[in-house]
N, C-alpha and C. Protein backbone atom coordinates (compact mmCIF):
# COMPACT_ATOMS: atom_id res chain seq x y z
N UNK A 1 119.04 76.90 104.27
CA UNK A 1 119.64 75.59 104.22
C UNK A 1 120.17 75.25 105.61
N UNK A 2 120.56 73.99 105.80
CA UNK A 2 120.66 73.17 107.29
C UNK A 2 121.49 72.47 107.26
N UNK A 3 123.10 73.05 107.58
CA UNK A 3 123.96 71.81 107.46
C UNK A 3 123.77 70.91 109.11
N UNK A 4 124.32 69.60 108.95
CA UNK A 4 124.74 68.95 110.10
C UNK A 4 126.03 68.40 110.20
N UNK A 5 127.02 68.84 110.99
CA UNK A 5 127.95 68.16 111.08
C UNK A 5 128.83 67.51 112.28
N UNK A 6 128.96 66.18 112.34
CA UNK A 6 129.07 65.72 113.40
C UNK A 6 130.73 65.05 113.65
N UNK A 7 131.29 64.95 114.82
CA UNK A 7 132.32 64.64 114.95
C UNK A 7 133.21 64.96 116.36
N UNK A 8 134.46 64.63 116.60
CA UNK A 8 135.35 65.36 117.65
C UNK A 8 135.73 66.79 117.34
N UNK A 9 135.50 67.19 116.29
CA UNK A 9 136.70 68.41 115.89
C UNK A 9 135.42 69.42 115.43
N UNK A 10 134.37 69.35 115.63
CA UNK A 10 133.51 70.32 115.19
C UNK A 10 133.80 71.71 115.38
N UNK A 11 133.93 72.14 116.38
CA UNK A 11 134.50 73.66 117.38
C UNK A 11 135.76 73.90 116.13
N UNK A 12 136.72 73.19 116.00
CA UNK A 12 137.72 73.23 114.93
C UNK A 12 137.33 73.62 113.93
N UNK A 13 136.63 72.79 113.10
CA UNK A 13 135.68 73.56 111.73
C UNK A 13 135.34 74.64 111.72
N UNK A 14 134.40 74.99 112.83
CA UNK A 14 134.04 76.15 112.67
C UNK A 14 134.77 77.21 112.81
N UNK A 15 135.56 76.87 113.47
CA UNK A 15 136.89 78.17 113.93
C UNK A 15 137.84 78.56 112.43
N UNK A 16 137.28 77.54 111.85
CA UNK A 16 138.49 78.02 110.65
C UNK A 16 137.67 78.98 109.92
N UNK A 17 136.18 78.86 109.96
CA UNK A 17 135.22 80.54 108.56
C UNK A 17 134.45 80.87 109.55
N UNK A 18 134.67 80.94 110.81
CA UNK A 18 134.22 82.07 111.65
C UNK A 18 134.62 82.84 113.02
N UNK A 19 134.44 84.18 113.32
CA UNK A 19 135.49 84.87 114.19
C UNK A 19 134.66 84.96 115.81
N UNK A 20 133.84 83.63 116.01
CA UNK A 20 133.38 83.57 116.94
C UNK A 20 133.91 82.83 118.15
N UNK A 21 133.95 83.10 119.27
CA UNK A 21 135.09 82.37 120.28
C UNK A 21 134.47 80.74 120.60
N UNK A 22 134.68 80.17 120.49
CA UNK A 22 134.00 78.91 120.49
C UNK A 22 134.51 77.54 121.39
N UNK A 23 135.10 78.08 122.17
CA UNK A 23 135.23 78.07 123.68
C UNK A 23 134.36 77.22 124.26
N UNK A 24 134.34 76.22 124.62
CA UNK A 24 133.08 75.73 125.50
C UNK A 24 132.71 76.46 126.65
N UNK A 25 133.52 77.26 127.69
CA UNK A 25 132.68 77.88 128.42
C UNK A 25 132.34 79.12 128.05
N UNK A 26 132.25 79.44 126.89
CA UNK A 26 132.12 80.87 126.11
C UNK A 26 130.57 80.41 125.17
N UNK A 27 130.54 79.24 124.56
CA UNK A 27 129.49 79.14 123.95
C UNK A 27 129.41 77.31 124.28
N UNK A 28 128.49 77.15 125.31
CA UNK A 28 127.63 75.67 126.01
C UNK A 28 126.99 75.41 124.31
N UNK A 29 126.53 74.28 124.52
CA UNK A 29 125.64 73.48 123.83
C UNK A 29 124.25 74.17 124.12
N UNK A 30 123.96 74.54 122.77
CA UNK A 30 122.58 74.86 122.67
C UNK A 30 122.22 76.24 122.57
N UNK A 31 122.98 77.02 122.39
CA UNK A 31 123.36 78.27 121.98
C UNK A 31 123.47 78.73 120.94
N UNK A 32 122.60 79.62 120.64
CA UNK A 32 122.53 79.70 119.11
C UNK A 32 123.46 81.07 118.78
N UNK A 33 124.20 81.08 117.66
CA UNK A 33 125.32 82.24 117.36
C UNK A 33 124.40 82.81 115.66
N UNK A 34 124.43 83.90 116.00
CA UNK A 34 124.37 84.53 114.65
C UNK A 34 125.72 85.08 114.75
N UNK A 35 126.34 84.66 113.12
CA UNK A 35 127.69 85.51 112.57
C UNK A 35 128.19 85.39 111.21
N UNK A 36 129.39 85.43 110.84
CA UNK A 36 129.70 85.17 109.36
C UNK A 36 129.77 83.52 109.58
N UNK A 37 129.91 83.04 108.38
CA UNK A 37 130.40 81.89 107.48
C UNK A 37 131.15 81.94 106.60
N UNK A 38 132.02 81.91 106.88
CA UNK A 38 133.41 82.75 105.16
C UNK A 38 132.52 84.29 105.34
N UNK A 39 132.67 84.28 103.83
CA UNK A 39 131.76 85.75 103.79
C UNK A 39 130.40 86.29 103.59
N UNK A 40 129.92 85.01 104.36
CA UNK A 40 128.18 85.28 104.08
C UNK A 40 127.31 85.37 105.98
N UNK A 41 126.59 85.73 105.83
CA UNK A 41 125.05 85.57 107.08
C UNK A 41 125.13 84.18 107.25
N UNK A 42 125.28 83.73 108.58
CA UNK A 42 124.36 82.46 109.16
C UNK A 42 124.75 82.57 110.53
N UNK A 43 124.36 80.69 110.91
CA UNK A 43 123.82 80.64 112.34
C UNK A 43 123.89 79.22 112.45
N UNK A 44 124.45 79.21 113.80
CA UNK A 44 124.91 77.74 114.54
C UNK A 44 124.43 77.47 115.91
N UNK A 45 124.54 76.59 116.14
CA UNK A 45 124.25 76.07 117.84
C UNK A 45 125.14 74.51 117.54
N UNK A 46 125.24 74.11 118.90
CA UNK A 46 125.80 73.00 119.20
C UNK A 46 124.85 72.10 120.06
N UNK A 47 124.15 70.95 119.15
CA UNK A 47 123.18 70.27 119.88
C UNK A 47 123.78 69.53 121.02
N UNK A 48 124.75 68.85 120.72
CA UNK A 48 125.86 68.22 121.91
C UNK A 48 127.21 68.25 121.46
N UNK A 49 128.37 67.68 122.30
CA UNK A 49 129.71 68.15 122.33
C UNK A 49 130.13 67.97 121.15
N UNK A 50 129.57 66.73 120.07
CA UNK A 50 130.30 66.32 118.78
C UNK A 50 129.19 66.76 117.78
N UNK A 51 128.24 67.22 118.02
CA UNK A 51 127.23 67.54 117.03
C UNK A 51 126.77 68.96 116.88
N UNK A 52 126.96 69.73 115.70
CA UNK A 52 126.82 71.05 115.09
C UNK A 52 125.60 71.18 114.00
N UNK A 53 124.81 72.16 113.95
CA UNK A 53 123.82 72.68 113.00
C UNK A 53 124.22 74.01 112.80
N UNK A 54 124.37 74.04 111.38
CA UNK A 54 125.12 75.10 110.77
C UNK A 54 123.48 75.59 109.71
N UNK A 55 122.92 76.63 109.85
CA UNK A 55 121.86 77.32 108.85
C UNK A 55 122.23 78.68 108.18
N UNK A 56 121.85 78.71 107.04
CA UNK A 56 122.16 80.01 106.11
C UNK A 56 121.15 80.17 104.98
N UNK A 57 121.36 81.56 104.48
CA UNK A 57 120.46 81.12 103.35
C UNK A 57 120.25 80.53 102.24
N UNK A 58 119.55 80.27 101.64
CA UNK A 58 119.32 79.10 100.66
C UNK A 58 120.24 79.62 99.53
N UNK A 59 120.20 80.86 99.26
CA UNK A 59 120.74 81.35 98.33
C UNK A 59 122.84 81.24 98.30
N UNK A 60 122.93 81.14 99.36
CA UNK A 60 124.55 81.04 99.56
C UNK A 60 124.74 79.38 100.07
N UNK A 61 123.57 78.77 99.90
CA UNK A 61 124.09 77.44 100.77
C UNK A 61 125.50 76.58 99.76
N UNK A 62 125.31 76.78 98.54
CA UNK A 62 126.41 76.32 97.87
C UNK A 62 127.87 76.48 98.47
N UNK A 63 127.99 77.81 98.80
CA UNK A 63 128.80 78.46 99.09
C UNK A 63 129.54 78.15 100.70
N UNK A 64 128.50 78.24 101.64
CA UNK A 64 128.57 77.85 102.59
C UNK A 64 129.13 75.95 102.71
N UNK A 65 128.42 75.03 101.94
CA UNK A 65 128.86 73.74 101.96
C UNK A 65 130.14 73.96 101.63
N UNK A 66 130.98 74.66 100.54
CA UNK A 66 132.44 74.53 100.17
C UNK A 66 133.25 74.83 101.12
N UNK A 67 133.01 75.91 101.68
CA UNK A 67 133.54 76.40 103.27
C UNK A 67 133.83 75.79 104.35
N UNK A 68 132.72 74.73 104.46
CA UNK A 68 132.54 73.66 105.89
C UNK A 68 133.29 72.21 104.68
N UNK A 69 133.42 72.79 103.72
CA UNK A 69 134.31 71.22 103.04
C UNK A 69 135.27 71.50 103.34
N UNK A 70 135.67 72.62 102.39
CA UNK A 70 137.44 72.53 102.76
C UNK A 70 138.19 72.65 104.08
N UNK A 71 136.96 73.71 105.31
CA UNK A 71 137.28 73.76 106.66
C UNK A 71 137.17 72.46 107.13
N UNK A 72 136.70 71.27 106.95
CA UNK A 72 137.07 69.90 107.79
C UNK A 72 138.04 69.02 107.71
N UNK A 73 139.04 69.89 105.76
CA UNK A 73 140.16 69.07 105.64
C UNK A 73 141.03 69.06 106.88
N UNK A 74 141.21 68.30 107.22
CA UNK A 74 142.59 67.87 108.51
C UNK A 74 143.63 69.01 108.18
N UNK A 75 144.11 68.86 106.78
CA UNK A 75 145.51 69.88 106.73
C UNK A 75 145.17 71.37 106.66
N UNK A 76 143.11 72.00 106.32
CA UNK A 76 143.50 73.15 106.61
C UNK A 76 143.93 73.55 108.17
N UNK A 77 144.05 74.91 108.00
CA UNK A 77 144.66 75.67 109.11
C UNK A 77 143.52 76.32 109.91
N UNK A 78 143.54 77.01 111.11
CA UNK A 78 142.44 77.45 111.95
C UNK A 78 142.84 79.35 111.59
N UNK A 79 141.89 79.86 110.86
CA UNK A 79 142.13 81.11 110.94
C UNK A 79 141.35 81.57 111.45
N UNK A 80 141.33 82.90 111.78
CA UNK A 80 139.96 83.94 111.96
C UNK A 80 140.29 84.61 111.38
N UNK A 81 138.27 85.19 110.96
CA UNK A 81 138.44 86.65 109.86
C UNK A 81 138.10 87.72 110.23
């Protein structure tokens, strides 16, 4: 599965279900990351500064969409796992 998600706060999202440094001079645009997603396998890149492609497998994509839902609420918090 193939999420897209676009915005100012993308790097934010992701920082909240994954323990990857996401840093712009740590990870440029166009860089592809294999790592977790909450607690599953996938993989991201950053096509440009506000735009993210998030892929996993088909089998957890349910799982993965709830993750990148509740991680874009404004009031969650930024953890790492």
């Amino acid at each position: 599965a193939v999420f897209a998600l676009k915005g100012d706060g993308v790097r934010d999202v992701l920082a909240k279900i994954t323990p990857v440094d996401l840093r712009p001079e740590v990870l440029p645009e166009g860089v592809m990351c294999r790592t977790r997603l909450g607690q599953v396998a996938g993989a991201f890149w950053l096509t440009d500064d506000t735009t993210l492609r998030v892929i996993c497998f088909r089998s957890v994509a349910a799982y993965v969409y709830g993750v990148l839902t509740d991680a874009a609420d404004k009031t969650a918090q930024i953890r790492y796992f």
